[in-house]
C-alpha atoms as a PDB file:
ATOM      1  CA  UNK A   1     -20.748 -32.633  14.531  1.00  0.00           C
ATOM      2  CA  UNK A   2     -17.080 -31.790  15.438  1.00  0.00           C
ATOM      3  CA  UNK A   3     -16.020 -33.713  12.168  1.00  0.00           C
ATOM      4  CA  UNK A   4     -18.169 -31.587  10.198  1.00  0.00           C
ATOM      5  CA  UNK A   5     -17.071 -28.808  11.539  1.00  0.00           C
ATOM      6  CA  UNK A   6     -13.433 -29.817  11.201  1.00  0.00           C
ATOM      7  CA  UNK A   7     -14.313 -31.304   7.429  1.00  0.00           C
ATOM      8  CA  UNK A   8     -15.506 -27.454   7.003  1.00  0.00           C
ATOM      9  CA  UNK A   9     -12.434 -25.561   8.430  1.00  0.00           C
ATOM     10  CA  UNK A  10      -9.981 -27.620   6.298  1.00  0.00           C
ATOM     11  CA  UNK A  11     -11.566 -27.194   3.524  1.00  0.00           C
ATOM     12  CA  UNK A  12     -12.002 -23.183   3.761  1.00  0.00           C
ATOM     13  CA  UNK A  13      -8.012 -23.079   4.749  1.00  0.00           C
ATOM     14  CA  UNK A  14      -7.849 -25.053   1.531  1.00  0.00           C
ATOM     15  CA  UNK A  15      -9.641 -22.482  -0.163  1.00  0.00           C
ATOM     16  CA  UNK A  16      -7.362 -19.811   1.193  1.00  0.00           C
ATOM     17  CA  UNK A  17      -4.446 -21.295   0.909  1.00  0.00           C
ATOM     18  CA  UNK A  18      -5.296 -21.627  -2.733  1.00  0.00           C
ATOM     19  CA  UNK A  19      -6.292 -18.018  -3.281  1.00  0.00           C
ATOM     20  CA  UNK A  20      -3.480 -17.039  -1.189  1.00  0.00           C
ATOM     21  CA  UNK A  21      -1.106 -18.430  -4.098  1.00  0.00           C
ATOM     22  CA  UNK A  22      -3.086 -16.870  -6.924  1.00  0.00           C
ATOM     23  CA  UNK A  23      -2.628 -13.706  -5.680  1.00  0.00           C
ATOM     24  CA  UNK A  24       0.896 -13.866  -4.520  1.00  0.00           C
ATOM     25  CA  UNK A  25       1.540 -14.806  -8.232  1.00  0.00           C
ATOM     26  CA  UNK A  26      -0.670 -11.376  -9.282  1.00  0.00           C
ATOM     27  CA  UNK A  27       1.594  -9.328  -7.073  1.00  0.00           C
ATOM     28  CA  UNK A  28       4.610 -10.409  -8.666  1.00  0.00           C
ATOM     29  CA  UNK A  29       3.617  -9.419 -11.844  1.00  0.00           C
ATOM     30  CA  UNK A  30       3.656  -5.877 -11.267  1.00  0.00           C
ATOM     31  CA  UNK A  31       6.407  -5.914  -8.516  1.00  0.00           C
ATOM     32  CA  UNK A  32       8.838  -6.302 -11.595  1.00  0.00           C
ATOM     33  CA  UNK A  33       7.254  -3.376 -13.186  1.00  0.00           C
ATOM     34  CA  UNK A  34       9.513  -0.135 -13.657  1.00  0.00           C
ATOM     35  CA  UNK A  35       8.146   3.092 -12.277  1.00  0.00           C
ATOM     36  CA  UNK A  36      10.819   5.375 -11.598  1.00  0.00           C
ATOM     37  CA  UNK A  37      14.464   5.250 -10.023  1.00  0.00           C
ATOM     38  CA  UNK A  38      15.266   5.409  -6.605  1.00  0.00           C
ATOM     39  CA  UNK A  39      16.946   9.138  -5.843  1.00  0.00           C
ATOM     40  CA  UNK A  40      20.281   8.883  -4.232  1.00  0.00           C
ATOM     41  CA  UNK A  41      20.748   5.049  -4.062  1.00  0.00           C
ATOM     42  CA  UNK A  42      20.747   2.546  -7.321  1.00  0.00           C
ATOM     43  CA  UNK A  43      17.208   0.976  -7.140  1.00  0.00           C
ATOM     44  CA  UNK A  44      13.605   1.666  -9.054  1.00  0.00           C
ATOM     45  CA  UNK A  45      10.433   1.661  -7.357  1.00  0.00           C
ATOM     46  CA  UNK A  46       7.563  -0.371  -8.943  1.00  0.00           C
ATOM     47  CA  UNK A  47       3.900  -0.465  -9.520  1.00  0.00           C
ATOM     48  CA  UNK A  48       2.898  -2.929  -7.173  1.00  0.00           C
ATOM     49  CA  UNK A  49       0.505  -0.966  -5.460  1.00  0.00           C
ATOM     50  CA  UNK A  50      -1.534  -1.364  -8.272  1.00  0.00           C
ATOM     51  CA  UNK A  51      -2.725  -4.660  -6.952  1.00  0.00           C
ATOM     52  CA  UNK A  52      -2.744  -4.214  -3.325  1.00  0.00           C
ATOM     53  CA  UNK A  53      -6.678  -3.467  -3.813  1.00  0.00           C
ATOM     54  CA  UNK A  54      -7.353  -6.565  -4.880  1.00  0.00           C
ATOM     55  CA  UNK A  55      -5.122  -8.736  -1.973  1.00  0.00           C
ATOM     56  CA  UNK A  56      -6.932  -6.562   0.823  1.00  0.00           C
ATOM     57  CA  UNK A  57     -10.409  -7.102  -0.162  1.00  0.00           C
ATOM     58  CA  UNK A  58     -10.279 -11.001  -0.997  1.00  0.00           C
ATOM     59  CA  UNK A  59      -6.978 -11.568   1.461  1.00  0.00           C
ATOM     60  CA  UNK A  60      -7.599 -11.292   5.977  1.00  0.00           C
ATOM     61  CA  UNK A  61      -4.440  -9.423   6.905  1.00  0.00           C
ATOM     62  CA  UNK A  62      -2.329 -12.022   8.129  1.00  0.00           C
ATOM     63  CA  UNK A  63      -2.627 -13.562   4.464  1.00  0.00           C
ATOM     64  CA  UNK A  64      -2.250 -10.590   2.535  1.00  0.00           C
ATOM     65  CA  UNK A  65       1.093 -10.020   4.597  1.00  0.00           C
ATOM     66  CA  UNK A  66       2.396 -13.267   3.527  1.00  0.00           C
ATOM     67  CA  UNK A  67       1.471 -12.951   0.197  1.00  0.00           C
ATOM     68  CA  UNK A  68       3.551  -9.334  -0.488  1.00  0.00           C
ATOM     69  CA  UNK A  69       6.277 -11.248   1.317  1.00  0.00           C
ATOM     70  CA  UNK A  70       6.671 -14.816  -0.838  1.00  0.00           C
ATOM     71  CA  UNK A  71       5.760 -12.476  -4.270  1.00  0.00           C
ATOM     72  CA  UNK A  72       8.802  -9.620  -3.149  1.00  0.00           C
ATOM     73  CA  UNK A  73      11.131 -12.564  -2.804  1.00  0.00           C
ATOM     74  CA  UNK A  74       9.662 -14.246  -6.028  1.00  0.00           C
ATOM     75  CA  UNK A  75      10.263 -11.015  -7.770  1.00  0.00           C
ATOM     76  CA  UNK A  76      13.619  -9.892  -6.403  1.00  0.00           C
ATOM     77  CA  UNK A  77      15.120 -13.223  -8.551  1.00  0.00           C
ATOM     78  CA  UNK A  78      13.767 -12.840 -11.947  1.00  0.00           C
ATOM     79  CA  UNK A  79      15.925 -11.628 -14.365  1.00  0.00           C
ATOM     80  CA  UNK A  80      15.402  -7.813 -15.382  1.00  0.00           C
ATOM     81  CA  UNK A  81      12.810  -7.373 -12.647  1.00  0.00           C
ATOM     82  CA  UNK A  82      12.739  -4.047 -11.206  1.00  0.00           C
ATOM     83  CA  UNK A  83      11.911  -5.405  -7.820  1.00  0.00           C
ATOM     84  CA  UNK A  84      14.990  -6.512  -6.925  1.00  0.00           C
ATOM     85  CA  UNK A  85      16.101  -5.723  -2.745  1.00  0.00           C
ATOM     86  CA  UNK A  86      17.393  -2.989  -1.791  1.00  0.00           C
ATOM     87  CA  UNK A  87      16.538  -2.676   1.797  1.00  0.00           C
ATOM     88  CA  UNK A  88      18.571  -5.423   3.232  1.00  0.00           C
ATOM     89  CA  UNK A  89      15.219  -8.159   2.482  1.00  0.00           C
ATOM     90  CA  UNK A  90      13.117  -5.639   4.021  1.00  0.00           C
ATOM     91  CA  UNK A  91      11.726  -4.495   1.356  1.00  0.00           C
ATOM     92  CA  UNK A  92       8.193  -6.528   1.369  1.00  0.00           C
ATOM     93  CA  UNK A  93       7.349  -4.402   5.035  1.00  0.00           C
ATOM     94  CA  UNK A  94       5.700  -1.226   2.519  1.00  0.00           C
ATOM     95  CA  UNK A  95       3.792  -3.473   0.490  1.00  0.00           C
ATOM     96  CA  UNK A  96       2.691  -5.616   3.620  1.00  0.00           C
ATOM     97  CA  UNK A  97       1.590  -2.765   5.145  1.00  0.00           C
ATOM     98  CA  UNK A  98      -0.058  -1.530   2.613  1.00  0.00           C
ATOM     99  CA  UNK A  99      -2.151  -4.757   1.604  1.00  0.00           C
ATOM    100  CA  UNK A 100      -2.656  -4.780   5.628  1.00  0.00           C
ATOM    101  CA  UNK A 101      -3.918  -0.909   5.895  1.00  0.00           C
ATOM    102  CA  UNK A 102      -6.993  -2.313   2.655  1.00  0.00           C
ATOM    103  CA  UNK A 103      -7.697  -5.523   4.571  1.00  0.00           C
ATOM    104  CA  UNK A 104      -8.856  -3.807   7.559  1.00  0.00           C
ATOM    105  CA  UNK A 105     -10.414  -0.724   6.211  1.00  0.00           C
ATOM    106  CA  UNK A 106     -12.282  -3.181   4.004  1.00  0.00           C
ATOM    107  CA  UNK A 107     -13.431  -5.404   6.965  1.00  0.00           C
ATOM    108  CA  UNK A 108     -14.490  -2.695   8.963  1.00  0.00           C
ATOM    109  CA  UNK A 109     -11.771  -2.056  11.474  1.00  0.00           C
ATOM    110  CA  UNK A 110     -11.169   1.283  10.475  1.00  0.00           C
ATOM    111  CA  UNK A 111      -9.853   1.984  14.328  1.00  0.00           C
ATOM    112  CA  UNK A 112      -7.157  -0.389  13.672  1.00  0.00           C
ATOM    113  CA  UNK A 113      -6.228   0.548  10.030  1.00  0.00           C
ATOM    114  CA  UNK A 114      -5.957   4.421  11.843  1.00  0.00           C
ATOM    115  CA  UNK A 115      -3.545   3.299  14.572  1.00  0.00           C
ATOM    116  CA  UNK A 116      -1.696   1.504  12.248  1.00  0.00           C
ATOM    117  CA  UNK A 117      -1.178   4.437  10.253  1.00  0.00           C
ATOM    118  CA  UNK A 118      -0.540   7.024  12.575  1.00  0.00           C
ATOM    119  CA  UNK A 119       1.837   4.893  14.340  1.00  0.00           C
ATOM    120  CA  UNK A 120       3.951   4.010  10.924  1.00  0.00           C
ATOM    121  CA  UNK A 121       4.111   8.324  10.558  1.00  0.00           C
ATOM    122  CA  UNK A 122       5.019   8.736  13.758  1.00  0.00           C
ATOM    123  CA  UNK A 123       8.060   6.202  13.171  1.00  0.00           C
ATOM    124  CA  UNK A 124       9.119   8.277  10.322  1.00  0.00           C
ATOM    125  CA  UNK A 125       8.583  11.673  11.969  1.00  0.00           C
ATOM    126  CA  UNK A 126      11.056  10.108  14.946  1.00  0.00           C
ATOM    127  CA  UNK A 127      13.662   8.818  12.924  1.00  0.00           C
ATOM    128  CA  UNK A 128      16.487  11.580  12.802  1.00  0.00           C
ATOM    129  CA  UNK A 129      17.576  11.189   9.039  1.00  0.00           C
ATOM    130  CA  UNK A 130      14.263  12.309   7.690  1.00  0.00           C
ATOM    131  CA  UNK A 131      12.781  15.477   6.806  1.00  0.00           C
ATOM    132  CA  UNK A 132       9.715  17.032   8.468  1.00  0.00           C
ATOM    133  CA  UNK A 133       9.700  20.548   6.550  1.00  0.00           C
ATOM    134  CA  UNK A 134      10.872  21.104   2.957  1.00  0.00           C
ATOM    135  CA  UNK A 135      11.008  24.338   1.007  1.00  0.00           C
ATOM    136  CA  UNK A 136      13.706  26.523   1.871  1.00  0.00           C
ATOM    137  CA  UNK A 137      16.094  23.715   0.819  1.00  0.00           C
ATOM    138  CA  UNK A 138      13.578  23.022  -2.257  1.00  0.00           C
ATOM    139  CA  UNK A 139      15.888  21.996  -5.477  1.00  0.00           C
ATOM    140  CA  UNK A 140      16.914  24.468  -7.519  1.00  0.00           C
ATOM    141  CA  UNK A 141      16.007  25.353 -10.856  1.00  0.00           C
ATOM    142  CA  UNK A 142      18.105  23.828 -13.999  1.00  0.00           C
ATOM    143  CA  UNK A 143      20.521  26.763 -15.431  1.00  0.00           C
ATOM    144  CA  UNK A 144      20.589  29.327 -16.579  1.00  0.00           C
ATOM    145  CA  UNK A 145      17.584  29.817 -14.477  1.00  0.00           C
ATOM    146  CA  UNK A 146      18.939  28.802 -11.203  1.00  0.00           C
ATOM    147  CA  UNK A 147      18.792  32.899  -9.868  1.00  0.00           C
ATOM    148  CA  UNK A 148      14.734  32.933 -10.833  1.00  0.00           C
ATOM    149  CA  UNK A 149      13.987  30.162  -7.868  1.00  0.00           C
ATOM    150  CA  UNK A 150      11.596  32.076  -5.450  1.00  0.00           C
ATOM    151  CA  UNK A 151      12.057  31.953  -1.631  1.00  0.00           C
ATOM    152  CA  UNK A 152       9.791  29.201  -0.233  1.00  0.00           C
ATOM    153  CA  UNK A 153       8.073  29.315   3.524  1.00  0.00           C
ATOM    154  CA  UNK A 154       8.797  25.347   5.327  1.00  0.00           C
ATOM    155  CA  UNK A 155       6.074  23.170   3.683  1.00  0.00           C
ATOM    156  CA  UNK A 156       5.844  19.713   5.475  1.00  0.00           C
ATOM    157  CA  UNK A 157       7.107  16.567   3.652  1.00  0.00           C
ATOM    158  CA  UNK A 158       3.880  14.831   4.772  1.00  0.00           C
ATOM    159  CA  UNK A 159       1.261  16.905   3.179  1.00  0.00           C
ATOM    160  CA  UNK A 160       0.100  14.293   1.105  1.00  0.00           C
ATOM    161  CA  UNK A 161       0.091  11.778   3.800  1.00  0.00           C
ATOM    162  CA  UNK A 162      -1.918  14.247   6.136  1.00  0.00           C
ATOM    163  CA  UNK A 163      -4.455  14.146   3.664  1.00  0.00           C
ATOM    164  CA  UNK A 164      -4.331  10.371   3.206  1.00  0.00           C
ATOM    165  CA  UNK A 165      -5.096  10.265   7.233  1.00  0.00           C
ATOM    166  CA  UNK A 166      -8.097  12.531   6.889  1.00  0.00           C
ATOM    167  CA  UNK A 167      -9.581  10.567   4.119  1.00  0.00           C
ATOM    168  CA  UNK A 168      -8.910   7.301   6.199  1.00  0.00           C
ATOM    169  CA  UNK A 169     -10.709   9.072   9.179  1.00  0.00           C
ATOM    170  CA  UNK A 170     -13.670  10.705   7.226  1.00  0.00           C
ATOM    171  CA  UNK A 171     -17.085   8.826   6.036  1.00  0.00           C
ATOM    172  CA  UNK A 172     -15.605   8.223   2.869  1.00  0.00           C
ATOM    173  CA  UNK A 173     -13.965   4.698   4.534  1.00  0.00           C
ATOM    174  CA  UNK A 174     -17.188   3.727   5.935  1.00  0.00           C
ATOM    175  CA  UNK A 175     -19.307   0.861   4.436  1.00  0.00           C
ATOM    176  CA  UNK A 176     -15.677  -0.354   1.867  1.00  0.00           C
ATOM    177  CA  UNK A 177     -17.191  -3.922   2.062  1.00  0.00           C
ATOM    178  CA  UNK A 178     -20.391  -3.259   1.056  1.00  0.00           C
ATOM    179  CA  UNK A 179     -19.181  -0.838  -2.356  1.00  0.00           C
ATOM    180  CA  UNK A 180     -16.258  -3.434  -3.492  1.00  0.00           C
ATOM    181  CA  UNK A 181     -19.094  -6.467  -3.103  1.00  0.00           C
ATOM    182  CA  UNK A 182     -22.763  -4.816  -3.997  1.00  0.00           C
ATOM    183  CA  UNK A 183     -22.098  -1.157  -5.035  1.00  0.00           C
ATOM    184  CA  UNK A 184     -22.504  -0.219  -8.592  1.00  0.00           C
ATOM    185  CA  UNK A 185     -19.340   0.840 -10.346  1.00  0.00           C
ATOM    186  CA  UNK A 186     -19.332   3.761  -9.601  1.00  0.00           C
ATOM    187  CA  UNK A 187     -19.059   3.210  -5.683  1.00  0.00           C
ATOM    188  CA  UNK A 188     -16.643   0.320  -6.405  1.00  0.00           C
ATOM    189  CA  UNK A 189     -14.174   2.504  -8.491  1.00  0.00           C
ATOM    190  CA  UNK A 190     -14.970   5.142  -5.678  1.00  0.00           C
ATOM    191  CA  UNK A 191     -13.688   2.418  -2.926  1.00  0.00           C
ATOM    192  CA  UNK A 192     -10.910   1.533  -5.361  1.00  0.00           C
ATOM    193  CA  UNK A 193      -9.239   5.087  -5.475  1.00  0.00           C
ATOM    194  CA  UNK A 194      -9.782   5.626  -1.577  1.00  0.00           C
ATOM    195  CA  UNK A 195      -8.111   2.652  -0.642  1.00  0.00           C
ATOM    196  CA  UNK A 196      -5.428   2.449  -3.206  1.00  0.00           C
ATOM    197  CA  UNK A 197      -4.404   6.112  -2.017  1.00  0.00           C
ATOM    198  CA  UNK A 198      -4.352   5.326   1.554  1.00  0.00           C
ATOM    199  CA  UNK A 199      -2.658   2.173   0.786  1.00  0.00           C
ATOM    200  CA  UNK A 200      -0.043   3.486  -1.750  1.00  0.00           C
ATOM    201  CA  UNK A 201       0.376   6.793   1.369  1.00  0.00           C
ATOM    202  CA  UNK A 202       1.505   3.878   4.055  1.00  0.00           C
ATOM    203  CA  UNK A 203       4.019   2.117   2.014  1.00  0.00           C
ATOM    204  CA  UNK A 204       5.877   5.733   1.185  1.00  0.00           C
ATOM    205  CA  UNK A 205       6.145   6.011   4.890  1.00  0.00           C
ATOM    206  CA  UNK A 206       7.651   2.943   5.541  1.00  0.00           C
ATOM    207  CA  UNK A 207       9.802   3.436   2.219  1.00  0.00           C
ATOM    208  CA  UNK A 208      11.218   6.357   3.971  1.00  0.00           C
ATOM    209  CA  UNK A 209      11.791   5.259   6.939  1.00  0.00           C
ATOM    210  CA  UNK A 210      13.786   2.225   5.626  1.00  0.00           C
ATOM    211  CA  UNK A 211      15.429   4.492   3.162  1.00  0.00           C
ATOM    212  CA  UNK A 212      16.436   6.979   6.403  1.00  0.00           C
ATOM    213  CA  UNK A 213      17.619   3.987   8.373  1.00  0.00           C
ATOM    214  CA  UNK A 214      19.573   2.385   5.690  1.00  0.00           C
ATOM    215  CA  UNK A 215      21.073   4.791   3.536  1.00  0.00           C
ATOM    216  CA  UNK A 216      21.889   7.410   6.677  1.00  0.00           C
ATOM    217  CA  UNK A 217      21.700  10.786   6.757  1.00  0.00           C
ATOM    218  CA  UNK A 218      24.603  11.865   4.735  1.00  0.00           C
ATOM    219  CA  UNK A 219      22.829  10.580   1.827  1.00  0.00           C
ATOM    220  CA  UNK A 220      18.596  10.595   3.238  1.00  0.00           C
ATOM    221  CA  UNK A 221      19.472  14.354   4.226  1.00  0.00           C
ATOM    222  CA  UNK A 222      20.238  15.566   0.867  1.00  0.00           C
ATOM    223  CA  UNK A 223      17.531  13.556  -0.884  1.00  0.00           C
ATOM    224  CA  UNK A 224      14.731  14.642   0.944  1.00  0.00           C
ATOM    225  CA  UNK A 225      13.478  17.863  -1.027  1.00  0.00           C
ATOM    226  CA  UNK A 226      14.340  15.749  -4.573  1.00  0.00           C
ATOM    227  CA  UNK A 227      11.651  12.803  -3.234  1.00  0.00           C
ATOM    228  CA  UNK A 228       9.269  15.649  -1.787  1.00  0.00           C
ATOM    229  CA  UNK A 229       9.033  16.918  -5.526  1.00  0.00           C
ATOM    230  CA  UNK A 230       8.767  13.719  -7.246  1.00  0.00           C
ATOM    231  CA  UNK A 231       6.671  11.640  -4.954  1.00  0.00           C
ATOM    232  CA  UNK A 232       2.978  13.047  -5.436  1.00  0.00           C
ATOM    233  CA  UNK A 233       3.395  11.898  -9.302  1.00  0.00           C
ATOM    234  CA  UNK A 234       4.725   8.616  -7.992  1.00  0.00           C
ATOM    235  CA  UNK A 235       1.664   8.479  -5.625  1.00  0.00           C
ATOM    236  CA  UNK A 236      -0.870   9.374  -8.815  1.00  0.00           C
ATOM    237  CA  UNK A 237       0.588   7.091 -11.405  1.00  0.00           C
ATOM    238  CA  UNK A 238       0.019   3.914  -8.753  1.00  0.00           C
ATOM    239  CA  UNK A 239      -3.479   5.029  -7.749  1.00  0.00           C
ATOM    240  CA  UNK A 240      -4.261   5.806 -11.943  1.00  0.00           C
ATOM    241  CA  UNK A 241      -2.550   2.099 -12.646  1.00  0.00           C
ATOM    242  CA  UNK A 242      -5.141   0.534  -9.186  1.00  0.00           C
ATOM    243  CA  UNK A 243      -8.032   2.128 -11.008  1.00  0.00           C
ATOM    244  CA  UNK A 244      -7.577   0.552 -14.558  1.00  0.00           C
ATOM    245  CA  UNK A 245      -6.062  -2.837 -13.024  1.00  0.00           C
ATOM    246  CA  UNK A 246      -8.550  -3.219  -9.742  1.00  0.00           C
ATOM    247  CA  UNK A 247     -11.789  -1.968 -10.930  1.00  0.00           C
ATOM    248  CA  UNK A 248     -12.765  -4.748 -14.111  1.00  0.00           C
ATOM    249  CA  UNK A 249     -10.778  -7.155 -11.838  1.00  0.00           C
ATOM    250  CA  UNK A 250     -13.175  -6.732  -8.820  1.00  0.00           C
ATOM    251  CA  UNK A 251     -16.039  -6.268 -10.915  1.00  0.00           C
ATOM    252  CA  UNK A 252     -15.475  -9.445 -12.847  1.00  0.00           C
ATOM    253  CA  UNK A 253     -15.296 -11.232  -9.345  1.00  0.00           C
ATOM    254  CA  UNK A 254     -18.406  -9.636  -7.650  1.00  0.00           C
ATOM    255  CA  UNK A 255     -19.849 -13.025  -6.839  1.00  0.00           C
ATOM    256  CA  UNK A 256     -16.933 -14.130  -5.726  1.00  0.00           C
ATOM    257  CA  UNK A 257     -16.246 -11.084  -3.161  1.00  0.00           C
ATOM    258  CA  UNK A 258     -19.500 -10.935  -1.536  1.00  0.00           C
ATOM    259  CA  UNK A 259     -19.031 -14.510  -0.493  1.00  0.00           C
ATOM    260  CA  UNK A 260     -15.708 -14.042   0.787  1.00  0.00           C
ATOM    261  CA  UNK A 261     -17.057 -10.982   2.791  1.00  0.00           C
ATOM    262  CA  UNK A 262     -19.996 -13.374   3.834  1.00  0.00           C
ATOM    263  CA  UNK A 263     -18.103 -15.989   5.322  1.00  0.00           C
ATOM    264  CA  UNK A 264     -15.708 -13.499   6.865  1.00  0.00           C
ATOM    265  CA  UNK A 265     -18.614 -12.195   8.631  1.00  0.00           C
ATOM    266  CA  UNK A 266     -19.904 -15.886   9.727  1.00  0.00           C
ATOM    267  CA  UNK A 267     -16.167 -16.615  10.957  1.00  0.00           C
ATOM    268  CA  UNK A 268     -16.113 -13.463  13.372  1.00  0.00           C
ATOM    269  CA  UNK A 269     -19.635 -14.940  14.760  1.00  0.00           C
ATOM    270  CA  UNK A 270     -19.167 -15.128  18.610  1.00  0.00           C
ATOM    271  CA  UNK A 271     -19.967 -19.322  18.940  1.00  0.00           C
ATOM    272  CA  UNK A 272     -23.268 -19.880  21.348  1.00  0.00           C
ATOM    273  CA  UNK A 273     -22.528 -20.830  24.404  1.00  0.00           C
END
């Protein structure tokens, strides 16, 4: 009976190990991707986030870290990617975080994928080269209309990611498993758009925060009302690109999801006695 069960629990790592691989090769695809340049350092950001759907429904978190890790590397070394470091080889921790945030929200654990997220804002809120309120210092318009620019009241560089928080608190998280593995597509592009946003929401955070530690604040302090402009249309573009690249994916593999989700539910299975 214990070899069975040992016979069983090699072969699932097997199985993950495999998967693991496919989908660290996925991620690097779009991790070379151009999306737009980096403001006040040389660098471009990339669409990976169009794939993290697809690591944190199939991959438990531990995995899906690992993954974003070995395919950042993988992608920092090919010639012309657009992934190449720029955060002293910290650049994975967004993308981790990220696939992370999914995994949980899809398994259930929505107090954990919360914390997680409220913790990672209150790092950047802490950290002294970032911005908390924009407007006043809002940039100014191109001349010769640089005297039209109208006085602005403080508007807080986190709007966006307050409303990422309340969708990751409201109903609208609830029952991710059973949309991405039974829903009809509808619900499953629904799921696909509600973690993608929350997702692609986490990694700016921790983007900024490396960005704040790295770059200091001679440089972070002056950038901040450029990236508060620019960023929602960063944020759209990577939950448009999760939509059109997640959705047939995840449909295509609906078998293959709902037994994933099935034997994750077996595994958490308190053993009898």
């Amino acid at each position: 009976m214990i070899e069975r069960m040992q016979i069983r629990k090699t072969r699932i790592d097997t199985r993950m190990i495999t998967l693991t691989a496919s989908l660290t090769a996925l991620y690097v695809i779009p991790r070379t991707l151009f999306l737009d340049r980096l403001i006040g350092i040389s660098g471009s950001l990339t669409f990976s986030g169009i794939i993290t759907p697809v690591l944190g429904v199939f991959l438990a978190p531990s995995y899906g870290i690992f993954a974003v890790f070995v395919g950042t590397m993988i992608a920092a070394f090919i010639p012309g990617s657009a992934g190449t470091l720029k955060f002293g080889g910290l650049d994975f921790l967004g993308g981790a975080l990220n696939v992370a945030l999914i995994s949980l929200l899809v398994r259930g654990r929505r107090t954990e994928a919360s914390l997680m997220y409220v913790a990672t804002m209150g790092l950047f809120i802490v950290n002294p080269n970032t911005e908390i309120f924009v407007g006043t210092n809002l940039p100014r318009l191109p001349s010769p209309y640089n005297g039209l620019s109208l006085p602005s009241p403080p508007i807080p560089f986190l709007w966006l990611h307050l409303v990422a928080l309340a969708v990751l608190v409201s109903p609208l998280t609830w029952n991710l498993r059973d949309s991405f593995s039974f829903g009809s597509r509808r619900d499953l592009t629904k799921a696909v758009i509600v973690v993608a946003f929350i997702g692609t929401m986490i990694e700016h955070l921790v983007g900024g925060i490396l960005y704040a530690s790295i770059v200091g604040n001679a440089v972070a302090l002056r950038s901040w009302p450029f990236i508060f402009v620019a960023y929602p249309f960063e944020r759209a573009a990577i939950v448009l690109g999760a939509v059109l690249a997640c959705t047939p994916l995840l449909l295509a593999s609906r078998d293959l999801v709902a037994r994933f989700h099935l034997r994750d539910a077996k595994m958490a299975q308190p053993n009898p006695g």
